[in-house]
PDB file of N, CA and C in Angstrom:
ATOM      1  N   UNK A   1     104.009 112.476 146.276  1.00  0.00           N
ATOM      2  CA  UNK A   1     102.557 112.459 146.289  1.00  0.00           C
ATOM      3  C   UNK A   1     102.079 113.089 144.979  1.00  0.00           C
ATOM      4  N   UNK A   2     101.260 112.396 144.116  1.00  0.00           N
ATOM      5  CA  UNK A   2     100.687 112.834 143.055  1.00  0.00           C
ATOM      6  C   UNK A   2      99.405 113.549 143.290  1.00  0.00           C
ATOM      7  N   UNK A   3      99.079 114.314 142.323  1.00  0.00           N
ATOM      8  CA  UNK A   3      97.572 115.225 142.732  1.00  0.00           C
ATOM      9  C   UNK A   3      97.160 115.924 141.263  1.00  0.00           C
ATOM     10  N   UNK A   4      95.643 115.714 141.370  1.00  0.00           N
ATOM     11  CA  UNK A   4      95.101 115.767 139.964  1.00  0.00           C
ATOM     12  C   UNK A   4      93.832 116.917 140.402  1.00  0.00           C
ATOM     13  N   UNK A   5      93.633 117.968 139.722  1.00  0.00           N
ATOM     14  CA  UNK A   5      92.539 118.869 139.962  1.00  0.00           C
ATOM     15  C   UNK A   5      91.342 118.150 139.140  1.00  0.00           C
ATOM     16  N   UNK A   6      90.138 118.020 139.916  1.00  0.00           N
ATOM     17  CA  UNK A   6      89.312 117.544 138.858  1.00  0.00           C
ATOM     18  C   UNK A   6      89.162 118.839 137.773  1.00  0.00           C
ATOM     19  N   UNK A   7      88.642 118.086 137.072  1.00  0.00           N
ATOM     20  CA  UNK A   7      88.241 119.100 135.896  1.00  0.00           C
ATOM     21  C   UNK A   7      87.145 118.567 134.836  1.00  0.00           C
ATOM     22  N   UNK A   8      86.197 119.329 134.473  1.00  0.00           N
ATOM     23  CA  UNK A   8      84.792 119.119 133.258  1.00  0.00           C
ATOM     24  C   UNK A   8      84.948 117.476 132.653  1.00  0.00           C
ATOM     25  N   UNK A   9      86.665 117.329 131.768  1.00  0.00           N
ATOM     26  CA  UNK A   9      86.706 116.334 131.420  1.00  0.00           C
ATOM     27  C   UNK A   9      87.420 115.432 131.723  1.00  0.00           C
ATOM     28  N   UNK A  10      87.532 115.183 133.500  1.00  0.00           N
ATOM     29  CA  UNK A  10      87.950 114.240 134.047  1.00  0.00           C
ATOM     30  C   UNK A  10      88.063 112.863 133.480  1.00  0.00           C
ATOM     31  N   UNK A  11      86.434 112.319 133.481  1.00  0.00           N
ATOM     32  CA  UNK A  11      86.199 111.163 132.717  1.00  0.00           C
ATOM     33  C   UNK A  11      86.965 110.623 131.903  1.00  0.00           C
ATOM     34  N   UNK A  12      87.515 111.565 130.646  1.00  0.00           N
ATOM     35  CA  UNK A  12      88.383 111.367 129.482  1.00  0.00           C
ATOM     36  C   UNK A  12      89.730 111.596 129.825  1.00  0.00           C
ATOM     37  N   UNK A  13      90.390 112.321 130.484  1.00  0.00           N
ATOM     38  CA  UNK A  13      91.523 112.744 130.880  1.00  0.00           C
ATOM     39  C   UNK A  13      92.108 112.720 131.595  1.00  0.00           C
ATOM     40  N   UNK A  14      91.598 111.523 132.910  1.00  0.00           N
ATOM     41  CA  UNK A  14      92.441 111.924 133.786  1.00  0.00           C
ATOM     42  C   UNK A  14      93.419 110.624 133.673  1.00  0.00           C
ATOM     43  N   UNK A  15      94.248 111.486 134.675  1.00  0.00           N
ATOM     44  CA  UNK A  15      95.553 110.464 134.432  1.00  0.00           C
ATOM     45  C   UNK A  15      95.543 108.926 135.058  1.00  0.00           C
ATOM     46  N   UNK A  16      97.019 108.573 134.498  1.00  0.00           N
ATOM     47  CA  UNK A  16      96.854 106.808 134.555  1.00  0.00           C
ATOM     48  C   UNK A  16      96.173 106.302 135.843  1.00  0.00           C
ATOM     49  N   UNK A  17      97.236 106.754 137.102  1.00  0.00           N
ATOM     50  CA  UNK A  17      97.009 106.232 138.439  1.00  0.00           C
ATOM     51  C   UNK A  17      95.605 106.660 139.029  1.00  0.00           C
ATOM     52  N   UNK A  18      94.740 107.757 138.266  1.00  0.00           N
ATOM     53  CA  UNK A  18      93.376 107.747 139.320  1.00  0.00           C
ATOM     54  C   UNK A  18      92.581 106.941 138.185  1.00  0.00           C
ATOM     55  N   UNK A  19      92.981 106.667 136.744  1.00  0.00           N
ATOM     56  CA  UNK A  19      92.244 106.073 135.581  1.00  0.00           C
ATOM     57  C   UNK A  19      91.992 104.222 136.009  1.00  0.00           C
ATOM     58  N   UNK A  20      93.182 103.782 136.290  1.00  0.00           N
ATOM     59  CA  UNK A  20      93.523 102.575 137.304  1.00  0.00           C
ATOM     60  C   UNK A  20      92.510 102.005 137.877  1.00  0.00           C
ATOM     61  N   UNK A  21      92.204 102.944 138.954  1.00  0.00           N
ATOM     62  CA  UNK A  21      91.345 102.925 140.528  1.00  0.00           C
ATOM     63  C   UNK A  21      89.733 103.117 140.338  1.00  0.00           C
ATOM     64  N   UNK A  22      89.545 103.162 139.177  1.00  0.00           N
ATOM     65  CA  UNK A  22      88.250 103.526 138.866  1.00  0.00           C
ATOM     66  C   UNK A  22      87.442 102.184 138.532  1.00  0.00           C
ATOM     67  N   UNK A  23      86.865 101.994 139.953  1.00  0.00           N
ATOM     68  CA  UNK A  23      85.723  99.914 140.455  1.00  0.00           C
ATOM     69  C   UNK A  23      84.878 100.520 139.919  1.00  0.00           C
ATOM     70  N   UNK A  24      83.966 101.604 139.901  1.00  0.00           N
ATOM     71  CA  UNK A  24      82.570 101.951 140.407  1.00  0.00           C
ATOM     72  C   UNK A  24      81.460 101.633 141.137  1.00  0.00           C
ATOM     73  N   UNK A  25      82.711 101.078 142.181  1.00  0.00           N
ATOM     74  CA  UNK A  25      82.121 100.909 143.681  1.00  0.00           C
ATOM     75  C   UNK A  25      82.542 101.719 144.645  1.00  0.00           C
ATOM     76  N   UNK A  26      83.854 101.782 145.213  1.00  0.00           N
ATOM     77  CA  UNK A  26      84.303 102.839 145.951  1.00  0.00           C
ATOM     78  C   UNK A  26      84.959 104.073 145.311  1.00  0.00           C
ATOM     79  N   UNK A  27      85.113 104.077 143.990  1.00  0.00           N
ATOM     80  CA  UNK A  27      85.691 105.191 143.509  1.00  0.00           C
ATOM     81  C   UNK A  27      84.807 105.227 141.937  1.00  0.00           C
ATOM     82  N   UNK A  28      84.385 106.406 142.136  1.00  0.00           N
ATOM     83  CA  UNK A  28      83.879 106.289 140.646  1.00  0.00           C
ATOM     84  C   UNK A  28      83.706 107.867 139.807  1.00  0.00           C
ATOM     85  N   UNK A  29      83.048 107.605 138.956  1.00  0.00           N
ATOM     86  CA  UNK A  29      82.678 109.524 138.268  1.00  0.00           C
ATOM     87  C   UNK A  29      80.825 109.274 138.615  1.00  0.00           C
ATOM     88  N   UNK A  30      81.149 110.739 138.930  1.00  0.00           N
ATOM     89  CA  UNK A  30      79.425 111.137 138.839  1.00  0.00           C
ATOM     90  C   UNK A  30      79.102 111.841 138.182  1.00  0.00           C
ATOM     91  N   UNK A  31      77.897 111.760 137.723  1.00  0.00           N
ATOM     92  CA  UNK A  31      76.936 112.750 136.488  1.00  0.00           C
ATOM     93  C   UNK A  31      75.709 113.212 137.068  1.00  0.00           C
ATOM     94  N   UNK A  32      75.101 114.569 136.450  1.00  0.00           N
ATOM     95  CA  UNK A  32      74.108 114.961 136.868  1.00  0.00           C
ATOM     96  C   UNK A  32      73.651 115.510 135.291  1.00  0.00           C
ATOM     97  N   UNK A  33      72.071 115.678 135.109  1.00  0.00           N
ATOM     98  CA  UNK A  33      71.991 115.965 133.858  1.00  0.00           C
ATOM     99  C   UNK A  33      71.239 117.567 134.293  1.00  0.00           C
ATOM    100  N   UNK A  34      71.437 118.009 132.692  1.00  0.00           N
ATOM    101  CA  UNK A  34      71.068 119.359 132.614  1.00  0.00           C
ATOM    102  C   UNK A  34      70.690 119.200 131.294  1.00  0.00           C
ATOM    103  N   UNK A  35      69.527 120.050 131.278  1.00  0.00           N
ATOM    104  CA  UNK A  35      68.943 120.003 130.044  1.00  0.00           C
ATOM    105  C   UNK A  35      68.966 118.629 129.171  1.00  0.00           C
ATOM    106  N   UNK A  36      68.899 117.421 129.307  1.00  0.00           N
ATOM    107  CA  UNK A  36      68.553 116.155 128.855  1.00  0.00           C
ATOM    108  C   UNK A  36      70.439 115.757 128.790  1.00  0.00           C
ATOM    109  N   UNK A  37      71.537 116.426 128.914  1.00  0.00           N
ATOM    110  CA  UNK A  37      72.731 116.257 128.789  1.00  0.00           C
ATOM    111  C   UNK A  37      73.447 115.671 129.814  1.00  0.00           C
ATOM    112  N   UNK A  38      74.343 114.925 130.174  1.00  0.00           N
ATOM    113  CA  UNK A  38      74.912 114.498 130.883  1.00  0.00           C
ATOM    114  C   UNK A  38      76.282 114.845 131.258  1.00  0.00           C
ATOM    115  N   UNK A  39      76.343 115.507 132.364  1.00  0.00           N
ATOM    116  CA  UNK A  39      77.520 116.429 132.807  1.00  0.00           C
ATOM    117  C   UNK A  39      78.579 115.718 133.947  1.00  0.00           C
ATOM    118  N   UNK A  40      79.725 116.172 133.815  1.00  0.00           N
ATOM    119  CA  UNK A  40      80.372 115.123 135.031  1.00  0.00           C
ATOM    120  C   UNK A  40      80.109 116.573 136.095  1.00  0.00           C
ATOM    121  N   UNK A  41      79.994 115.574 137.453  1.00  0.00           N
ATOM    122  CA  UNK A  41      79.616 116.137 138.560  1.00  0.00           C
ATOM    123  C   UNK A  41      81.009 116.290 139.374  1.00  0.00           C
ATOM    124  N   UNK A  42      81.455 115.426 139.615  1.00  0.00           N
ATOM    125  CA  UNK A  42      82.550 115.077 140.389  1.00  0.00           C
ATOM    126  C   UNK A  42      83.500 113.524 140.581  1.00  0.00           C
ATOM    127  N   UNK A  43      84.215 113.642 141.171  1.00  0.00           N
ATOM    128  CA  UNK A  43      85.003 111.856 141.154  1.00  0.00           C
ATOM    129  C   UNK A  43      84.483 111.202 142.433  1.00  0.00           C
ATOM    130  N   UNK A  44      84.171 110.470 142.794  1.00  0.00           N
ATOM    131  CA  UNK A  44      83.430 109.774 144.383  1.00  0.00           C
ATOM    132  C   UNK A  44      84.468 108.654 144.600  1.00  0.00           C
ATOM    133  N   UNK A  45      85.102 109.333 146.189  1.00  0.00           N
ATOM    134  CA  UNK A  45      86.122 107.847 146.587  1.00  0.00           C
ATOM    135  C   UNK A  45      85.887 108.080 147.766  1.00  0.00           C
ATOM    136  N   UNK A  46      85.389 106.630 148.031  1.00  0.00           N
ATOM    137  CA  UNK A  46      84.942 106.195 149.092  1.00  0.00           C
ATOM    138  C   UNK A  46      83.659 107.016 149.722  1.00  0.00           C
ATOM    139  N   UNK A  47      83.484 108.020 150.885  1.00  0.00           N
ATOM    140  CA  UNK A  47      82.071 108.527 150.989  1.00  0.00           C
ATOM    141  C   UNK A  47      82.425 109.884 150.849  1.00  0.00           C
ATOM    142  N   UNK A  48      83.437 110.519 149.641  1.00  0.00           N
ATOM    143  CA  UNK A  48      83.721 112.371 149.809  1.00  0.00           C
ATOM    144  C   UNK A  48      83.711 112.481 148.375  1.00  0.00           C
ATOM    145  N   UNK A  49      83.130 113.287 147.854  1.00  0.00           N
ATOM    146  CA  UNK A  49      83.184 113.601 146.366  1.00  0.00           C
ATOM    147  C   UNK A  49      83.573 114.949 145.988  1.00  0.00           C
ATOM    148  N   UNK A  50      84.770 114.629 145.260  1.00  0.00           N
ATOM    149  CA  UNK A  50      85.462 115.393 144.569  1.00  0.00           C
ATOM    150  C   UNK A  50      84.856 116.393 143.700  1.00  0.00           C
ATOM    151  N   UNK A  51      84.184 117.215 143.842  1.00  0.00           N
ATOM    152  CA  UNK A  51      84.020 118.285 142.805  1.00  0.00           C
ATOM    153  C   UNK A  51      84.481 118.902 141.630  1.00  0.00           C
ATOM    154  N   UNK A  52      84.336 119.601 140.860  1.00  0.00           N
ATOM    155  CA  UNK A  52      85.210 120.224 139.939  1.00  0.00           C
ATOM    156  C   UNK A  52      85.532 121.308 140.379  1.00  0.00           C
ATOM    157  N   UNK A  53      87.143 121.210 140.206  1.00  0.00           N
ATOM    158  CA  UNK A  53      87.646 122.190 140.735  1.00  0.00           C
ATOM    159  C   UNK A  53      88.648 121.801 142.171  1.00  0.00           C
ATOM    160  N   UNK A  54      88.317 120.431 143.141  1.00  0.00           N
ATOM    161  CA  UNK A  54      88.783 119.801 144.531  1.00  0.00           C
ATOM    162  C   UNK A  54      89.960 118.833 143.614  1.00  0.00           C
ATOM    163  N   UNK A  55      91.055 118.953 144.811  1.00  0.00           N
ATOM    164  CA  UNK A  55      91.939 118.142 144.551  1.00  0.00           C
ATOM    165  C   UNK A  55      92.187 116.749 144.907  1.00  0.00           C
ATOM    166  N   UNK A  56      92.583 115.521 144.210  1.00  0.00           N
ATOM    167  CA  UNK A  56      92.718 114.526 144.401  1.00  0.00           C
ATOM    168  C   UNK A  56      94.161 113.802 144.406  1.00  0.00           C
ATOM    169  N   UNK A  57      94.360 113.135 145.410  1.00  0.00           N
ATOM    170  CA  UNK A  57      95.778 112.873 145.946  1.00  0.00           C
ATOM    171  C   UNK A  57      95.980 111.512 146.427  1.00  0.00           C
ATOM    172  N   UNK A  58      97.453 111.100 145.312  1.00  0.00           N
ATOM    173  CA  UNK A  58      97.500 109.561 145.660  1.00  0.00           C
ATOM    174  C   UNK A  58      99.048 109.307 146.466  1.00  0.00           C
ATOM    175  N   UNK A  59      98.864 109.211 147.525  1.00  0.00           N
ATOM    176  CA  UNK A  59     100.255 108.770 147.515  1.00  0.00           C
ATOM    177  C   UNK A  59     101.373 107.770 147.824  1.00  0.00           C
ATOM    178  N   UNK A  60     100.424 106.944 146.916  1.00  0.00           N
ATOM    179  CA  UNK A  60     100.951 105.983 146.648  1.00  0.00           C
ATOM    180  C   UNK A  60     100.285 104.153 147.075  1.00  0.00           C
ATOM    181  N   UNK A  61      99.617 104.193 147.917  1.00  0.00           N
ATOM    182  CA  UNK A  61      98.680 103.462 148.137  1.00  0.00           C
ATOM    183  C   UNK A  61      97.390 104.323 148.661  1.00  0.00           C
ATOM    184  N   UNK A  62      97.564 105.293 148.882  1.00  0.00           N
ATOM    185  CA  UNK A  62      95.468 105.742 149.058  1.00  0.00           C
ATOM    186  C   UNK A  62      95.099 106.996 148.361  1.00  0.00           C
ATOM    187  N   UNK A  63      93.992 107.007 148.007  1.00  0.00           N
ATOM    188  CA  UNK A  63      93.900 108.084 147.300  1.00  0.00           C
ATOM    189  C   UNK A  63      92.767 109.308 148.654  1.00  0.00           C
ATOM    190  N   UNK A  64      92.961 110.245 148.191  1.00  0.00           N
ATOM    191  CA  UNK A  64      92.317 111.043 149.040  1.00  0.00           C
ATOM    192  C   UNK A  64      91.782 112.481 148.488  1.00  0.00           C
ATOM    193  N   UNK A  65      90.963 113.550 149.070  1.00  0.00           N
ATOM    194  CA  UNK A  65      89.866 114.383 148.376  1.00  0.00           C
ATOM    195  C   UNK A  65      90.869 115.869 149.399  1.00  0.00           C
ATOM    196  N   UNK A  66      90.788 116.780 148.681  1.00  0.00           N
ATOM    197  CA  UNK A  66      90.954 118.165 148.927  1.00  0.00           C
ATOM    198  C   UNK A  66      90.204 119.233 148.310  1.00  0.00           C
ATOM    199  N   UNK A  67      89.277 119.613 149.790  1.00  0.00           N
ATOM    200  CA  UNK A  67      88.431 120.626 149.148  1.00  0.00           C
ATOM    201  C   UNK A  67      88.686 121.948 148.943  1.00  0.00           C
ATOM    202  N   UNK A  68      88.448 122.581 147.957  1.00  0.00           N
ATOM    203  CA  UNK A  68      88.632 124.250 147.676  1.00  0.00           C
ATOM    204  C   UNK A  68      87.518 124.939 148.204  1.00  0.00           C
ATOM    205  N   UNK A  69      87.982 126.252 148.293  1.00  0.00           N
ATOM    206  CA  UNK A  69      86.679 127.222 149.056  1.00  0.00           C
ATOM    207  C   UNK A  69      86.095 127.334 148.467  1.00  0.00           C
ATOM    208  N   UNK A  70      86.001 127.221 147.475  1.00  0.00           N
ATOM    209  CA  UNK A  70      84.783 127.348 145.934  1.00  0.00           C
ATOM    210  C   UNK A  70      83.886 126.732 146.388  1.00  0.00           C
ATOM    211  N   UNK A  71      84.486 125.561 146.783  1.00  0.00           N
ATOM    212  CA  UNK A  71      83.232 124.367 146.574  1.00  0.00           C
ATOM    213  C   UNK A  71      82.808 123.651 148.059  1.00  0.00           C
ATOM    214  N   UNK A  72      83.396 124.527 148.860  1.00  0.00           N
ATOM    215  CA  UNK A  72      82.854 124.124 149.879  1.00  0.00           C
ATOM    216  C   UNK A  72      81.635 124.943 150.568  1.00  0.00           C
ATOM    217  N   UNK A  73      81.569 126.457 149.908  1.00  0.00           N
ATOM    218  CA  UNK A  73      80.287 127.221 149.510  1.00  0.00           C
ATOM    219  C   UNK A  73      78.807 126.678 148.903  1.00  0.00           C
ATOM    220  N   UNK A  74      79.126 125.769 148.095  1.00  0.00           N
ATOM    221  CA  UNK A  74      78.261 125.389 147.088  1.00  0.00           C
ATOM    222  C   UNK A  74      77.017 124.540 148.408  1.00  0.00           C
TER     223      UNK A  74
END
């Protein structure tokens, strides 16, 4: 089972197999802006979004969301 922490520069970095899977229909990146800037928010698969910082897990045909206590505060 593979597993990728999101992180700030997901968008750019993340690896092959979640880079792949990216329709931007059921799986996509989200942005929110701040100060006129455009920030990644999190990864969205299917209806659970990955935060920065939540783990994402493929193994091998599905991908799936793991939340941290960080961010389940928020």
């Amino acid at each position: 089972m593979k597993r990728y922490i999101v992180t700030e520069d997901a968008d750019m970095l993340a690896p092959d197999w979640l880079a792949a899977r990216i329709n931007y229909t059921s799986i996509k990146f989200v942005y929110h802006l701040i100060d006129g800037v455009e920030k990644l928010k999190g990864v969205k698969v299917g209806d659970q979004i990955a935060k920065i910082g939540d783990a994402i897990f493929f193994d091998g045909k599905r991908l799936s969301v793991e939340k941290t206590s960080s961010s389940r505060m928020q």
